[in-house]
C-alpha atoms as a PDB file:
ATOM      1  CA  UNK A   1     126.501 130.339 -68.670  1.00  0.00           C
ATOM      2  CA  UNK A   2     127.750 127.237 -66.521  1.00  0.00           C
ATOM      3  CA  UNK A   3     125.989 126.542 -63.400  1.00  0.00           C
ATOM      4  CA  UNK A   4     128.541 127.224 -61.429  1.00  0.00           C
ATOM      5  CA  UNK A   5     128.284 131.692 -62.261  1.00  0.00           C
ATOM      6  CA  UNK A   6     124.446 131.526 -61.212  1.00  0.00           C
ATOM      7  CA  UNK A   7     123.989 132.945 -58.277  1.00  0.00           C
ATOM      8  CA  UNK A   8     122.414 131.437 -55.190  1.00  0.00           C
ATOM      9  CA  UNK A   9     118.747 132.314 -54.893  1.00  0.00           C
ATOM     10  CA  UNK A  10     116.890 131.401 -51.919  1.00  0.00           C
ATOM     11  CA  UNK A  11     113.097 131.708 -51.435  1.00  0.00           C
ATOM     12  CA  UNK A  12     112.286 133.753 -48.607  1.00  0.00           C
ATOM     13  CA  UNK A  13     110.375 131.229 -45.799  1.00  0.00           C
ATOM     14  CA  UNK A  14     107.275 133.723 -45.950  1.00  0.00           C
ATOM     15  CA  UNK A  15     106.982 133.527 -49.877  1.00  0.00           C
ATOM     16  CA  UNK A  16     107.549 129.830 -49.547  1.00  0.00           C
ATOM     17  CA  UNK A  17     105.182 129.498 -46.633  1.00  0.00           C
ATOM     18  CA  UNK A  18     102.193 131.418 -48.613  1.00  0.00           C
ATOM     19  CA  UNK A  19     103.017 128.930 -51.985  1.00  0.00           C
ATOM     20  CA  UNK A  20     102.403 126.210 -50.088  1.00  0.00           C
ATOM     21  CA  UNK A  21      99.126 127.621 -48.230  1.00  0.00           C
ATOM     22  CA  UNK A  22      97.862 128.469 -51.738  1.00  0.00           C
ATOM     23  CA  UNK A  23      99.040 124.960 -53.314  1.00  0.00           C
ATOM     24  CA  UNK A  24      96.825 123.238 -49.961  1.00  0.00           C
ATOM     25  CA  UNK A  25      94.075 125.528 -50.361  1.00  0.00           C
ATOM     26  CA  UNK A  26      93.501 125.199 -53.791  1.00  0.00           C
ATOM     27  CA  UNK A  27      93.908 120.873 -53.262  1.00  0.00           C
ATOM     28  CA  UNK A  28      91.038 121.790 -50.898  1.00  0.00           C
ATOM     29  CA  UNK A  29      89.018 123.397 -53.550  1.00  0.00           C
ATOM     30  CA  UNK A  30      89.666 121.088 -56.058  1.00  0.00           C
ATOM     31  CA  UNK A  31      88.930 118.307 -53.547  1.00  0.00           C
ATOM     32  CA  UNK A  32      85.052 119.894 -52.691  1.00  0.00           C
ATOM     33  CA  UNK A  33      84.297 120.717 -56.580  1.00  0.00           C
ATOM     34  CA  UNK A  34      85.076 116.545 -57.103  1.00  0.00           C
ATOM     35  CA  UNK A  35      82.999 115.728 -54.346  1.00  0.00           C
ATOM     36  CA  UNK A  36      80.066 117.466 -55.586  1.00  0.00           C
ATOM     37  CA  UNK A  37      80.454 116.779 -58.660  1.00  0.00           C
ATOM     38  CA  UNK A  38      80.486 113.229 -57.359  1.00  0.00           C
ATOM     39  CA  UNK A  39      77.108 113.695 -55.435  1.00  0.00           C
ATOM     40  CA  UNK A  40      75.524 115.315 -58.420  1.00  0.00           C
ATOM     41  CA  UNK A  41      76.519 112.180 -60.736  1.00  0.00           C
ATOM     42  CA  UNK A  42      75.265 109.682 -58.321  1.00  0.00           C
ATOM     43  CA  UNK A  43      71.726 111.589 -57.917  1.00  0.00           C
ATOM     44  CA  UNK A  44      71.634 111.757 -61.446  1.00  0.00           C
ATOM     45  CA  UNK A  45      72.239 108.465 -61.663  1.00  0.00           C
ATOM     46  CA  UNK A  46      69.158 107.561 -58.898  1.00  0.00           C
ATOM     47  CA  UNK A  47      67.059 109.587 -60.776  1.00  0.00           C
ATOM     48  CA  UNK A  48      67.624 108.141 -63.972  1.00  0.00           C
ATOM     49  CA  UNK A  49      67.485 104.201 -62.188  1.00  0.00           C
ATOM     50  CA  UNK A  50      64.005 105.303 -60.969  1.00  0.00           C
ATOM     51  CA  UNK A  51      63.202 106.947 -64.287  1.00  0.00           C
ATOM     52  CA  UNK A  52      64.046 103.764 -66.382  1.00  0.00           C
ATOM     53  CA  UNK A  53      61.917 101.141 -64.289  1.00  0.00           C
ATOM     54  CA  UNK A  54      59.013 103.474 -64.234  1.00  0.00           C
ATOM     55  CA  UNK A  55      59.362 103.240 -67.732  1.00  0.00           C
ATOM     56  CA  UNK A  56      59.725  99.577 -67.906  1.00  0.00           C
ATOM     57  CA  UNK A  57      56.345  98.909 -65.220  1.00  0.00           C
ATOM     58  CA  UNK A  58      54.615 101.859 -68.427  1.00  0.00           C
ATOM     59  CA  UNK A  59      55.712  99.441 -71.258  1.00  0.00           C
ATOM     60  CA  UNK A  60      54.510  96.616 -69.425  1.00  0.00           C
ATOM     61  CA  UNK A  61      51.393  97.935 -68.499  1.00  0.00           C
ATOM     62  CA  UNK A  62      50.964  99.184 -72.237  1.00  0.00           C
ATOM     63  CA  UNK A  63      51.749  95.743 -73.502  1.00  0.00           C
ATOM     64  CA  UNK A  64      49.248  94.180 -71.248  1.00  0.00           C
ATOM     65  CA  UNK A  65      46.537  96.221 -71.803  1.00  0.00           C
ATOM     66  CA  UNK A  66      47.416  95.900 -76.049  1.00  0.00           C
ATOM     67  CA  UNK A  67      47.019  92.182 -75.205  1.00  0.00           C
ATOM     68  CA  UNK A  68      43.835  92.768 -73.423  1.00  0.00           C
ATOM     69  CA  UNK A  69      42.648  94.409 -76.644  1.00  0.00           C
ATOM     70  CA  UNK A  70      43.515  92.120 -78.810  1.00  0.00           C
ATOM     71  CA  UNK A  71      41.646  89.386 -76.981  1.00  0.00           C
ATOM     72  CA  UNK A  72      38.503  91.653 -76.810  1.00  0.00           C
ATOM     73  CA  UNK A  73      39.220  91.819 -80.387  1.00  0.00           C
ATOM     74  CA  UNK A  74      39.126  88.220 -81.368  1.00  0.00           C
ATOM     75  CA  UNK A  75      36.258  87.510 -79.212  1.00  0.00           C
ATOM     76  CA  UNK A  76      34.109  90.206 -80.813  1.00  0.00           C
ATOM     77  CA  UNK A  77      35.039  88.668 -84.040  1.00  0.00           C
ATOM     78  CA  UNK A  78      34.018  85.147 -82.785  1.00  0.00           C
ATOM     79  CA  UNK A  79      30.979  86.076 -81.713  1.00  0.00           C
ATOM     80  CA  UNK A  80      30.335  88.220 -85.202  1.00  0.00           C
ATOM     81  CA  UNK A  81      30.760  84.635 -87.008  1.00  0.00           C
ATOM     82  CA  UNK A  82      28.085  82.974 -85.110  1.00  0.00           C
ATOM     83  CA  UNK A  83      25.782  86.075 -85.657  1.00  0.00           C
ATOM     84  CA  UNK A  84      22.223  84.697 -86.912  1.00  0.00           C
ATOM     85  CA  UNK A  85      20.840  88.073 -88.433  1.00  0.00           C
ATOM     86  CA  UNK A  86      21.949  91.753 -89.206  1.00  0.00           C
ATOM     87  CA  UNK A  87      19.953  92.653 -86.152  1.00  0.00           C
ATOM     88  CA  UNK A  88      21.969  90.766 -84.205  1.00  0.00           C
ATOM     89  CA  UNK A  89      25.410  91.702 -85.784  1.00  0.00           C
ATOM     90  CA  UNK A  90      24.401  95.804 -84.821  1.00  0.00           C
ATOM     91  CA  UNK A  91      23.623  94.454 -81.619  1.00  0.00           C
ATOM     92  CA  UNK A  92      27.402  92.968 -80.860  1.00  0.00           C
ATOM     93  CA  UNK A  93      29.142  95.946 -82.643  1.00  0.00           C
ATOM     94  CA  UNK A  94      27.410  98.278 -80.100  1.00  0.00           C
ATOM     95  CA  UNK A  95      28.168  95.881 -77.558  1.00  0.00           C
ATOM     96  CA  UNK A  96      31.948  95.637 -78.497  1.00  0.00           C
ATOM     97  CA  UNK A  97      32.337  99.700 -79.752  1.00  0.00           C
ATOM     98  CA  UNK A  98      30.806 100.328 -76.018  1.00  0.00           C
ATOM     99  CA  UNK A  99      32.938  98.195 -74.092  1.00  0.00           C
ATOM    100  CA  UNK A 100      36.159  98.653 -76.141  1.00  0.00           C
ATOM    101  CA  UNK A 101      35.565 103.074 -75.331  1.00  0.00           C
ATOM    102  CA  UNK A 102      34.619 101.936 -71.550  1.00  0.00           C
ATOM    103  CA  UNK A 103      38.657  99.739 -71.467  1.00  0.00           C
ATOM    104  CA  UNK A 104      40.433 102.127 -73.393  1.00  0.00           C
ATOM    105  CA  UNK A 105      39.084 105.362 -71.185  1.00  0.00           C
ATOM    106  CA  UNK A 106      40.142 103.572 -68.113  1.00  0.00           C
ATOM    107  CA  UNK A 107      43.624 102.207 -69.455  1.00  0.00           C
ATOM    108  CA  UNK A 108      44.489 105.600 -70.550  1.00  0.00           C
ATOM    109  CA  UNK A 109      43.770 106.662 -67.441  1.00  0.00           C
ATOM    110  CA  UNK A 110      46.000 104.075 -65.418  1.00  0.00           C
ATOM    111  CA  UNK A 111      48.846 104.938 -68.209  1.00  0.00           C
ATOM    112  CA  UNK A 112      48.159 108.804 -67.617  1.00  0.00           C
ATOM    113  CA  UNK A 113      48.807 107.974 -63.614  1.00  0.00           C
ATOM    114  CA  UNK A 114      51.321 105.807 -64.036  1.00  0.00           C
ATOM    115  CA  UNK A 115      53.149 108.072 -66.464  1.00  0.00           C
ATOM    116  CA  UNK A 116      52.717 110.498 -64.050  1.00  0.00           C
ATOM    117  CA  UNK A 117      54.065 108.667 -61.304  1.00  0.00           C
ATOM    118  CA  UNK A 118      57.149 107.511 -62.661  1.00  0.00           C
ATOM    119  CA  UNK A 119      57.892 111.394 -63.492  1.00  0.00           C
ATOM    120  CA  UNK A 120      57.564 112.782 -60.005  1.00  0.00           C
ATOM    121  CA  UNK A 121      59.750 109.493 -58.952  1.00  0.00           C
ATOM    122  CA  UNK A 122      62.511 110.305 -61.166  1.00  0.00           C
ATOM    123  CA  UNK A 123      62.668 113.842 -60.117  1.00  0.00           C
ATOM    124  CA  UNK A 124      61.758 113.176 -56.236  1.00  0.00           C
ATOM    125  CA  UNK A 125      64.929 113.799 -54.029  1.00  0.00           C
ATOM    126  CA  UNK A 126      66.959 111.144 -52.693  1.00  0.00           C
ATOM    127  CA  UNK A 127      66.695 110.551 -48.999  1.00  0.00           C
END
């Protein structure tokens, strides 16, 4: 069939008016679903920023209080070398097994609350 046999076909102006109202309402809808999907990206992305440097100040805190330990450690065992009697080697493992429970119940609990801290950051709402 050659163009020229088709026959002319015109869109009514009501039809063509309620296309266009559905084309610019759905541009609408599409344009509110992007922006919050937007919104919900960045917020996930604040919560996660907040979430990683709570982690990092954890870590630090963990390695600090490791290195803490470690010096306790190698004091205890200085001391232990210079010992003069058996007597006085129970003496400085009491000393040192006291002690060492007294630092590591009170650095578990500034982990717990820091732990804790960092959670209800990363899930607190942006403002």
């Amino acid at each position: 069939m050659s163009k020229d046999k088709l026959p002319n076909f015109e869109i009514p102006a009501e039809i063509r008016q309620l296309a266009e109202q559905s084309v610019e309402q759905a541009k609408k809808a599409v344009d509110g679903f992007i922006n919050a999907a937007q919104q919900a990206v960045d917020a996930l992305e604040g919560h996660a920023a907040a979430a990683q440097a709570g982690a990092k100040g954890v870590g630090r805190k963990a390695m600090s209080f490791a290195e803490e330990n470690v010096a306790s450690s190698f004091a205890f065992a200085e001391k232990l070398v210079r010992a003069q009697d058996a007597q006085e080697v129970m003496r400085l493992q009491s000393e040192f097994m006291r002690s060492q429970l007294e630092a590591l119940s009170q650095q578990a609990r500034e982990l717990g609350d820091a732990a804790a801290r960092t959670a209800m950051e990363s899930v607190k709402p942006k403002t």
